[in-house]
Protein backbone atom coordinates (compact mmCIF):
# COMPACT_ATOMS: atom_id res chain seq x y z
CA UNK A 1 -30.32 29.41 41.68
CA UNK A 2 -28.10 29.59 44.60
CA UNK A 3 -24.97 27.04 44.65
CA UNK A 4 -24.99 24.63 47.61
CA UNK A 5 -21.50 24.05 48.99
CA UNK A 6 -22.40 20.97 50.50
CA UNK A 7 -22.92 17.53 49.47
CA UNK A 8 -24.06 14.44 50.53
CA UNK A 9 -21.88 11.22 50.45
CA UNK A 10 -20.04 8.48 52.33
CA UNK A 11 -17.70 8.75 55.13
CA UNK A 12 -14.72 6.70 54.74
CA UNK A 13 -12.31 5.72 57.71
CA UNK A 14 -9.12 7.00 56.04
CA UNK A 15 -10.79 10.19 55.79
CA UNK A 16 -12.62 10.09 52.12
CA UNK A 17 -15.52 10.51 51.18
CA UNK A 18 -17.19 8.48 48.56
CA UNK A 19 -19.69 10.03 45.86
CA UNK A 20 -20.81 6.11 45.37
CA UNK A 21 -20.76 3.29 47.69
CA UNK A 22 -20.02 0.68 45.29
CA UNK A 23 -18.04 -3.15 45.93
CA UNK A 24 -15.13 -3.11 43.97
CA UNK A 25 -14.20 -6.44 42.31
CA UNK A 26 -10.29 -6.32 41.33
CA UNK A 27 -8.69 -9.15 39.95
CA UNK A 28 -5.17 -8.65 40.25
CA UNK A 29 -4.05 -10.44 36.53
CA UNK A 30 -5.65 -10.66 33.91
CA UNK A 31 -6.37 -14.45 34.29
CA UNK A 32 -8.95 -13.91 37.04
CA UNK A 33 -11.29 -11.49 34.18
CA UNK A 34 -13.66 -14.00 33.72
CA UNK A 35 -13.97 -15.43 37.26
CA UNK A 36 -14.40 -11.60 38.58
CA UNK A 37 -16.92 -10.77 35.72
CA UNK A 38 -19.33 -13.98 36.79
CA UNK A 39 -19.46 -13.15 40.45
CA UNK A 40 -19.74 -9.54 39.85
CA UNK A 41 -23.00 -10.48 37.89
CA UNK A 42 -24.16 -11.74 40.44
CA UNK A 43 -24.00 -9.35 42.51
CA UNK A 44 -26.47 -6.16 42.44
CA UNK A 45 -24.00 -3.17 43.59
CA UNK A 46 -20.90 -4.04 42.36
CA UNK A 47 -18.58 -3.19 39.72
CA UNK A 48 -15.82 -4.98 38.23
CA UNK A 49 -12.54 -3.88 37.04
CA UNK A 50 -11.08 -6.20 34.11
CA UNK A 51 -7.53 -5.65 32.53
CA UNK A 52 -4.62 -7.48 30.64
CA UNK A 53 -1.98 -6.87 33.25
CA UNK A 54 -0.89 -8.22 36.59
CA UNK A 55 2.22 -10.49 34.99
CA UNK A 56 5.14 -10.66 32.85
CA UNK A 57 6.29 -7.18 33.71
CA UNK A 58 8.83 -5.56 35.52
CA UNK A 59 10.79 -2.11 36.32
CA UNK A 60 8.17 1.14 36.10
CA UNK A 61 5.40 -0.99 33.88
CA UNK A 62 5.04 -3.38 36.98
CA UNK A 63 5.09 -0.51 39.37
CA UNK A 64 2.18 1.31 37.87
CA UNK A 65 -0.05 -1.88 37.60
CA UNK A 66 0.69 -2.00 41.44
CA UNK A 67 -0.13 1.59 42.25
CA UNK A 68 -3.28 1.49 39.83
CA UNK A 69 -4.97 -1.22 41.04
CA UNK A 70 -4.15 -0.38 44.89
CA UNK A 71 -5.58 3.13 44.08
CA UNK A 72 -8.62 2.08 42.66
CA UNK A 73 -9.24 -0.36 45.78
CA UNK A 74 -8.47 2.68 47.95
CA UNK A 75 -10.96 5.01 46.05
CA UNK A 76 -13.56 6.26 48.19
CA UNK A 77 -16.49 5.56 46.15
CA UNK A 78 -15.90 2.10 46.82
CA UNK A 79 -16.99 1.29 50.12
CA UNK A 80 -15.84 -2.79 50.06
CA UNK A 81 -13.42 -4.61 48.15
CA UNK A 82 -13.31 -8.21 46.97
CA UNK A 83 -10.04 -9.51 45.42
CA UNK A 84 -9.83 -11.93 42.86
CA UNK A 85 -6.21 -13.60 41.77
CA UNK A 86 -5.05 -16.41 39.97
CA UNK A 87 -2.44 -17.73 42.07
CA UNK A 88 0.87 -17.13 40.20
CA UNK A 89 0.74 -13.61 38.78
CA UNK A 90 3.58 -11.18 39.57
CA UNK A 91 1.25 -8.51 41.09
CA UNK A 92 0.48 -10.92 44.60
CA UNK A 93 -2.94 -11.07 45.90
CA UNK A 94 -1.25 -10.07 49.30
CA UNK A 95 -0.39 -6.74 48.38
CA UNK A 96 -3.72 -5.58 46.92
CA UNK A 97 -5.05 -7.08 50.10
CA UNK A 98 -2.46 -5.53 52.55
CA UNK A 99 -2.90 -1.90 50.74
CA UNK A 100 -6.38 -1.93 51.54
CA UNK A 101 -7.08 -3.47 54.76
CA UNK A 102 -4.63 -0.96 56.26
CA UNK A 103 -6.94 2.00 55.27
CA UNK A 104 -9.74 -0.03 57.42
CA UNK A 105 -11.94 -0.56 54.41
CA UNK A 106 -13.96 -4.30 54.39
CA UNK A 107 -11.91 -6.27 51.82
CA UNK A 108 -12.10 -10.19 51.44
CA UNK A 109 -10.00 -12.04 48.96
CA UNK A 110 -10.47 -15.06 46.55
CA UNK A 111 -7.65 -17.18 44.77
CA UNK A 112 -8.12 -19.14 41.77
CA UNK A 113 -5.56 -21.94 42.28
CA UNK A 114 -6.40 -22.16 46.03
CA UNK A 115 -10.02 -22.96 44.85
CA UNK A 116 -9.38 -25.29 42.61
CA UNK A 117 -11.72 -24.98 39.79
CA UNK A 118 -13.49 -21.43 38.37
CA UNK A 119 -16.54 -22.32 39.17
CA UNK A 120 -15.84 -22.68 42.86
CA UNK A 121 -14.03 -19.56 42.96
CA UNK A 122 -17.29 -17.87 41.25
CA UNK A 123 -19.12 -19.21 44.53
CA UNK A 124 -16.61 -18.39 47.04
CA UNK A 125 -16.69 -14.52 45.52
CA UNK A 126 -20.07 -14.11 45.75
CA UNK A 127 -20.36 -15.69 49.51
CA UNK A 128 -17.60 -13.66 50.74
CA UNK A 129 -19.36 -10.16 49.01
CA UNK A 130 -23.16 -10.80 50.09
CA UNK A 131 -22.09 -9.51 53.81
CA UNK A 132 -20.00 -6.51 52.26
CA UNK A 133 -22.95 -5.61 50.38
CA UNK A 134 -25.36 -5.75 53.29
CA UNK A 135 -23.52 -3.82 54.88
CA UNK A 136 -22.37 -0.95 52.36
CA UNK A 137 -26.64 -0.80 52.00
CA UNK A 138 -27.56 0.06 55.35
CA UNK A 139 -24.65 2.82 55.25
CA UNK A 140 -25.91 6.44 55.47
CA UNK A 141 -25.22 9.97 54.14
CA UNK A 142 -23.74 12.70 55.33
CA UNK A 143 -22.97 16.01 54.72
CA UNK A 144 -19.56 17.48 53.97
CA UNK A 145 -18.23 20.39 52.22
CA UNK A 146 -16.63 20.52 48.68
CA UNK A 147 -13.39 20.97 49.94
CA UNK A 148 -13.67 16.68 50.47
CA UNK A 149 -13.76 16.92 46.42
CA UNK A 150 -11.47 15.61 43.74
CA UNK A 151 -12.54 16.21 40.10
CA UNK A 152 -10.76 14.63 37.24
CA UNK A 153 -10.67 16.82 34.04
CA UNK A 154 -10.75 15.08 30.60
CA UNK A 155 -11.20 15.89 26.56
CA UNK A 156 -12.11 13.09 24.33
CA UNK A 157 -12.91 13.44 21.15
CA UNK A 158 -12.24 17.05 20.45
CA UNK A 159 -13.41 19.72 18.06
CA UNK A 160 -13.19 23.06 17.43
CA UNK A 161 -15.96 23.77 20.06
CA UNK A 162 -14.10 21.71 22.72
CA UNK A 163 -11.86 24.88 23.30
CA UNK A 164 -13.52 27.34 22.83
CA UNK A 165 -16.53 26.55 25.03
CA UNK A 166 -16.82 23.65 27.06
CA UNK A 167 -13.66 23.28 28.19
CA UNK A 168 -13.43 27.19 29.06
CA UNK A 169 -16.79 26.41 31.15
CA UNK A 170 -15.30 23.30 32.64
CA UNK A 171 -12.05 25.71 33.67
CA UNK A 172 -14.56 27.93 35.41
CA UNK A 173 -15.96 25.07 37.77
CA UNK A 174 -12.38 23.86 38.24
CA UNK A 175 -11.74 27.40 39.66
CA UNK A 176 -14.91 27.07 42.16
CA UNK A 177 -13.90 23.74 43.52
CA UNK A 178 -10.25 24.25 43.96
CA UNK A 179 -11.41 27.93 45.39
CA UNK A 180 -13.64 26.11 48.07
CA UNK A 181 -10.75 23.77 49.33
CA UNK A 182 -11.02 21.12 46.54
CA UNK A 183 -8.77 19.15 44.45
CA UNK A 184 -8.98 19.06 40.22
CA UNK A 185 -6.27 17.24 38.13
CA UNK A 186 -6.07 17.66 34.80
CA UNK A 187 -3.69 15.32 32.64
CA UNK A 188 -2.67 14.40 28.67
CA UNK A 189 0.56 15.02 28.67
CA UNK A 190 1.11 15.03 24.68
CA UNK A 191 -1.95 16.67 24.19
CA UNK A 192 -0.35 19.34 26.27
CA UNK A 193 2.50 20.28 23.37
CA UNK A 194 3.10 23.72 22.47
CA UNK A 195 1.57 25.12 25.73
CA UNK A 196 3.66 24.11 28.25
CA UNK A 197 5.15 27.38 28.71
CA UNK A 198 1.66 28.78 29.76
CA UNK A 199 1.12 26.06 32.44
CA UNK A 200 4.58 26.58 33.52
CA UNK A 201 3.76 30.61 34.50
CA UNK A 202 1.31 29.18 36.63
CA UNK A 203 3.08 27.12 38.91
CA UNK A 204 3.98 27.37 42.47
CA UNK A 205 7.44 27.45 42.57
CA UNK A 206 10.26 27.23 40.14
CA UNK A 207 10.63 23.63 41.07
CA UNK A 208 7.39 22.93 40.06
CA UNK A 209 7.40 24.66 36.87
CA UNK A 210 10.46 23.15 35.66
CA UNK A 211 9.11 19.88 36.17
CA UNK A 212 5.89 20.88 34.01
CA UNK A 213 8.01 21.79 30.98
CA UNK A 214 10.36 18.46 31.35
CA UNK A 215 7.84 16.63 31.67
CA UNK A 216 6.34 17.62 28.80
CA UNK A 217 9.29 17.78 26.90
CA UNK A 218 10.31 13.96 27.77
CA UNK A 219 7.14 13.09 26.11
CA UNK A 220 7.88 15.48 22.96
CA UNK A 221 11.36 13.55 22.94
CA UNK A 222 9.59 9.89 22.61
CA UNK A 223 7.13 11.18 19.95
CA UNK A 224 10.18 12.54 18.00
CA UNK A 225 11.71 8.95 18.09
CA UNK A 226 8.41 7.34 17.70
CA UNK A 227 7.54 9.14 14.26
CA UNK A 228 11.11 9.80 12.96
CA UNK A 229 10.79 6.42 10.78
CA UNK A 230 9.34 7.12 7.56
CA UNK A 231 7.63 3.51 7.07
CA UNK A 232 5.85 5.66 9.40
CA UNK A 233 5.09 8.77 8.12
CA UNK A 234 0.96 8.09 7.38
CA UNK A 235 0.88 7.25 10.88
CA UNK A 236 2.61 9.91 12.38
CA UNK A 237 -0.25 12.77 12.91
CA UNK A 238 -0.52 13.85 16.90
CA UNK A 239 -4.04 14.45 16.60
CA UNK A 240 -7.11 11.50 15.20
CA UNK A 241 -8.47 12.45 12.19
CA UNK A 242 -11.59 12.90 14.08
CA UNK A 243 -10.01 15.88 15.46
CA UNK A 244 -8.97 17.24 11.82
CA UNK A 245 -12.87 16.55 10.67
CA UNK A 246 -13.27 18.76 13.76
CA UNK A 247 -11.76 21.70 12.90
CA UNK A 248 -8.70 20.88 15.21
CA UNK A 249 -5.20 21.52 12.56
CA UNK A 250 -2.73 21.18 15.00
CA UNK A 251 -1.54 19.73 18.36
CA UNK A 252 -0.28 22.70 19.80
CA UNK A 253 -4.04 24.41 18.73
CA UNK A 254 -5.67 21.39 20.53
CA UNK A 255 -3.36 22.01 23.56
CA UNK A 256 -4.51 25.99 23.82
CA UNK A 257 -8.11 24.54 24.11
CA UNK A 258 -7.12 21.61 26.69
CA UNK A 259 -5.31 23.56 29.06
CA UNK A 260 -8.82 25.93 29.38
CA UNK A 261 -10.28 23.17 31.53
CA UNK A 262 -7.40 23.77 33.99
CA UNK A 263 -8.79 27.05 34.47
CA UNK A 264 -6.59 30.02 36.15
CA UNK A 265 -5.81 28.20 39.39
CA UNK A 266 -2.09 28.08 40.50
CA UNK A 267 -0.45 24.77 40.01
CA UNK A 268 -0.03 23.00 42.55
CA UNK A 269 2.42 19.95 41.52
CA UNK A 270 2.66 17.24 38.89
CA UNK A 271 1.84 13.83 39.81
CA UNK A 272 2.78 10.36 38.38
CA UNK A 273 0.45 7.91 36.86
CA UNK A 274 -2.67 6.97 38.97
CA UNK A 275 -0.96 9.32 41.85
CA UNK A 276 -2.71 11.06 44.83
CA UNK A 277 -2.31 14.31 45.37
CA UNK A 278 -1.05 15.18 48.98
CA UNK A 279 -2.64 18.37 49.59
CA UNK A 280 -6.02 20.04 48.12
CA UNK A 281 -5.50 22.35 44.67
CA UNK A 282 -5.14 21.96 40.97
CA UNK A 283 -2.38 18.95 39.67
CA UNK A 284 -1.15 17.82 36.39
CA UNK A 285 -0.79 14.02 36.33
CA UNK A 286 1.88 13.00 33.92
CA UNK A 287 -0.68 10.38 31.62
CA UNK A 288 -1.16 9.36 27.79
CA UNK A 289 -3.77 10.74 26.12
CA UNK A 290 -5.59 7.77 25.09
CA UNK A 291 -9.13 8.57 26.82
CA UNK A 292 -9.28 5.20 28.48
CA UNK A 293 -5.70 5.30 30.35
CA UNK A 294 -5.74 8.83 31.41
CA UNK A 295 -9.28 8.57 33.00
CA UNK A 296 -7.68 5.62 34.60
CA UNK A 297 -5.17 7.44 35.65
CA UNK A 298 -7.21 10.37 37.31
CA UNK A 299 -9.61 7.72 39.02
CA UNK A 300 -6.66 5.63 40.61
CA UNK A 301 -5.87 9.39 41.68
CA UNK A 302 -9.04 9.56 43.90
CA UNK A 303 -11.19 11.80 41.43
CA UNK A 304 -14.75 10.64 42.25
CA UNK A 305 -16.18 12.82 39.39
CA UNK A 306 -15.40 13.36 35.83
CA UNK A 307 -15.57 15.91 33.92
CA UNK A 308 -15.46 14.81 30.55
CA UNK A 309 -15.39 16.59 27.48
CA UNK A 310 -15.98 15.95 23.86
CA UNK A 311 -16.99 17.81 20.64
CA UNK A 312 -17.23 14.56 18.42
CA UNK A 313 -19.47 12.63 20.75
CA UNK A 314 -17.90 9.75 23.19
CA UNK A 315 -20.53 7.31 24.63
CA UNK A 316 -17.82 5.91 27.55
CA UNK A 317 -17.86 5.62 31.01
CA UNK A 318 -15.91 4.46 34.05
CA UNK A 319 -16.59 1.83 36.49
CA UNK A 320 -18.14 3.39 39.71
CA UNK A 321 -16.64 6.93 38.97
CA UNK A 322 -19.62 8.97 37.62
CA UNK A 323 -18.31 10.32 34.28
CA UNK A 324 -20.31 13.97 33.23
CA UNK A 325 -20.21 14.24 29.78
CA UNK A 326 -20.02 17.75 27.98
CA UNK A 327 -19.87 19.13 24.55
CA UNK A 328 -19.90 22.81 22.97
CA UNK A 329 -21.48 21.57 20.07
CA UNK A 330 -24.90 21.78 20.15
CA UNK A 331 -25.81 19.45 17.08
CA UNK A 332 -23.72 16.99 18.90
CA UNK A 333 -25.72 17.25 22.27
CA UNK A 334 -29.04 17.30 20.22
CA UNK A 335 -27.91 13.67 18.37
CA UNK A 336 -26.59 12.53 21.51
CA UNK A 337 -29.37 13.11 24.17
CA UNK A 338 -28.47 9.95 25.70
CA UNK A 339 -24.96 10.19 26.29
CA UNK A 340 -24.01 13.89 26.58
CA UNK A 341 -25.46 15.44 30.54
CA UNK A 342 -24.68 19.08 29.42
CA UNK A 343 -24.43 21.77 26.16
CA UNK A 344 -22.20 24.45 26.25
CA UNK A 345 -22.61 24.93 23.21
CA UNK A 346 -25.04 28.12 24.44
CA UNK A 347 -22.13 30.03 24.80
CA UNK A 348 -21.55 29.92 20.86
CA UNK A 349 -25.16 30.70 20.44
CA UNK A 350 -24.70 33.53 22.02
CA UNK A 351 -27.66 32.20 24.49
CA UNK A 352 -25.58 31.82 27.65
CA UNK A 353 -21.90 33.12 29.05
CA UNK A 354 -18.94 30.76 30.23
CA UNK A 355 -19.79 31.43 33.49
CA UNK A 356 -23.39 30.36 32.98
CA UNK A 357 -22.25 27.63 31.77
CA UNK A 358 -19.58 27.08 34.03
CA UNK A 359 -22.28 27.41 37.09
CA UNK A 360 -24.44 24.31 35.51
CA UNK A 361 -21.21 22.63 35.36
CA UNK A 362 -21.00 23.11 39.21
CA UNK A 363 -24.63 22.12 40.11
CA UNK A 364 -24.44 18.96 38.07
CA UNK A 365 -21.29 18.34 40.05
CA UNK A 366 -22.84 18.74 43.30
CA UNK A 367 -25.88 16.68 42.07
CA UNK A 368 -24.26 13.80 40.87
CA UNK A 369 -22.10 13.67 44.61
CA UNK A 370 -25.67 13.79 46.02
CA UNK A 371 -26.80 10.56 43.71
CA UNK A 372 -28.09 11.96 40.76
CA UNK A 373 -26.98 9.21 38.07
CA UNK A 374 -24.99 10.19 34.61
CA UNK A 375 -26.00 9.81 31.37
CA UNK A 376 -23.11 7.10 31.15
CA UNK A 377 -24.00 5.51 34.51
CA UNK A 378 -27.50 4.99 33.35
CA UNK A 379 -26.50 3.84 29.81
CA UNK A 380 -23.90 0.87 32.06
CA UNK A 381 -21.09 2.39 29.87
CA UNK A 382 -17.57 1.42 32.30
CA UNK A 383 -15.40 0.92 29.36
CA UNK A 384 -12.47 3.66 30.68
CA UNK A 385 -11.15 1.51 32.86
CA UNK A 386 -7.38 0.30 31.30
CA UNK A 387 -3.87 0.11 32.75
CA UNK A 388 -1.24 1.32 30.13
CA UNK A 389 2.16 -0.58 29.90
CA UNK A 390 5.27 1.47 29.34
CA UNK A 391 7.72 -1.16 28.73
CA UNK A 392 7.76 -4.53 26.92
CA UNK A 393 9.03 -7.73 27.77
């Protein structure tokens, strides 16, 4: 079948295009959860994105709360925004709301304490989203080209098959996007030890490629300090044990099979936590590896798809990001219909090539921008959403 290298989606007036047109409900701290949560079940269409930051932070931590949550407001697959504060947090309603009315995306705002009581803030949300809504419904399609693309590139819950086939396959439709004008990041920074000097040969520039091996080694600095204590020394493994009852021994053999869903692209940069890129290509954002907080990161990046892979099976989703789950084990796939979209694990059957598998890849990528729902979309799962703190206070 013949690969379309169009898709169908929604026009945004900074320029993006959405894959969704979804109301985003932010609540700036995490005080305003609940009161978000109610109004957003309320409301057909929206999603709602709950965390336990917004206050009590400061220096880099504080800054990358702020640049999260203005990202994900600024993500095209959400075509309105309500805002939903407390009152007193650090992160101020104001900026959210600044942030996003200057791209010329709707975006109304509630405030807890203004209010008065929750309950009246509930009903305030949910009059100030019904004409957002309206509106985002009678918005049509149109066609672009995949060059208006960003994919996000993610392994959870590895195993041996992870490397060796679906994230090979995964590196193959990285290649096609990028190739047609596109934009794939790939992150995981300690998941990324031992081949760092491999990504580095693929850089740019020099500058570029010594930033890819500090970076990396800043992180293999911390985890030194982090595990140096004995009382620690149980605890200290790089890797989950699901990963050993993979097949996975080390961190540096986990890293050989990450970096495959990078592909063979040149690289372009390396971004910072929840960081758009400025110009199409393939990036390496600088994230943790916890599944949650890098796929945060990569959304907040303007990915509106993920490509998500994962030997040991990993139910999750993300809030209004389509999440494409796939696995190279084919025992996995065949317990988790529900969950998993596609099996690469053909190529280790000897049934179908990485580039076979690397073309369904692409289709289900194009399909999904066109509408076509996920496995974790269907299944509600949005648990990926979560802001990681660096510092403590």
């Amino acid at each position: 079948m013949k690969i379309d290298n169009m898709f169908y989606g929604y026009e945004r007036k900074d320029g993006q295009v959405g894959v969704r047109n979804h109301l985003a409900i932010i609540p700036t701290v995490f005080c305003a959860n609940t009161v978000a949560k109610r109004i957003s079940n309320s409301l057909s269409g929206s999603v709602v994105f709950c965390h336990g930051v917004g206050c009590a932070q400061v220096g880099y931590d504080f800054e990358m709360t702020a640049r999260t949550l203005i990202g994900i407001g600024l993500h095209p697959n959400f075509g309105a925004v309500l805002i939903v504060g407390n009152g007193c947090e650090r992160f101020k309603v104001s900026e959210l709301f600044k942030a996003i009315l200057e791209s010329g995306k709707p975006v109304e705002k509630v405030v807890i304490q203004e209010e008065g009581n929750s309950s009246t803030a509930v009903s305030k949300g949910i009059k100030l989203s019904l004409p957002l809504l309206q509106d985002l419904s009678e918005q049509p399609k149109k066609r672009f080209p995949l060059s208006c693309l960003t994919i996000g590139l993610e392994c959870g819950g590895t195993d041996a098959t992870s490397g060796i086939a679906a994230n090979p396959a995964v590196g193959f439709a990285s290649d096609f996007i990028v190739n047609k004008g596109g934009t794939a990041i790939f992150s995981e920074t300690n998941e990324l030890l031992g081949a760092e000097h491999i990504l580095a040969r693929r850089a740019v520039s020099s500058n570029v490629s010594e930033k890819i091996l500090k970076t990396i080694a800043n992180v293999e600095n911390k985890l030194a300090e982090e595990t140096a204590d004995p009382c620690y020394k149980n605890r200290s493994a790089l890797i989950s044990t699901g990963n050993f009852d993979g097949g996975v021994s080390t961190v540096a053999e986990k890293a050989l099979g990450n970096i495959a869903k990078s592909g063979s692209a040149p690289i372009q940069g390396v971004l910072g936590f929840a960081e758009k890129p400025k110009v199409p290509g393939l990036y390496f954002m600088d994230t943790h590896s916890h599944d949650a907080e890098s796929t945060t990161g990569l959304a907040a990046g303007g990915a509106q798809i993920i490509l998500f892979t994962t030997g040991r099976g990993t139910p999750t989703g993300f809030p209004g990001v389509p999440v494409i789950k796939i696995t190279g084990n084919d025992s996995l796939y065949h317990r988790m219909t529900e969950n998993i979209d596609i099996n690469t694990g053909t190529i280790l059957q000897g049934i179908a090539t990485i580039r076979d598998a690397g073309r369904e890849i692409i289709k289900e990528i194009i399909n999904v921008a066109n509408g076509k729902r996920t496995k974790a979309e269907m299944m509600s799962h949005d648990e990926l959403f979560s802001i990681p703190r660096w510092t403590w206070i």
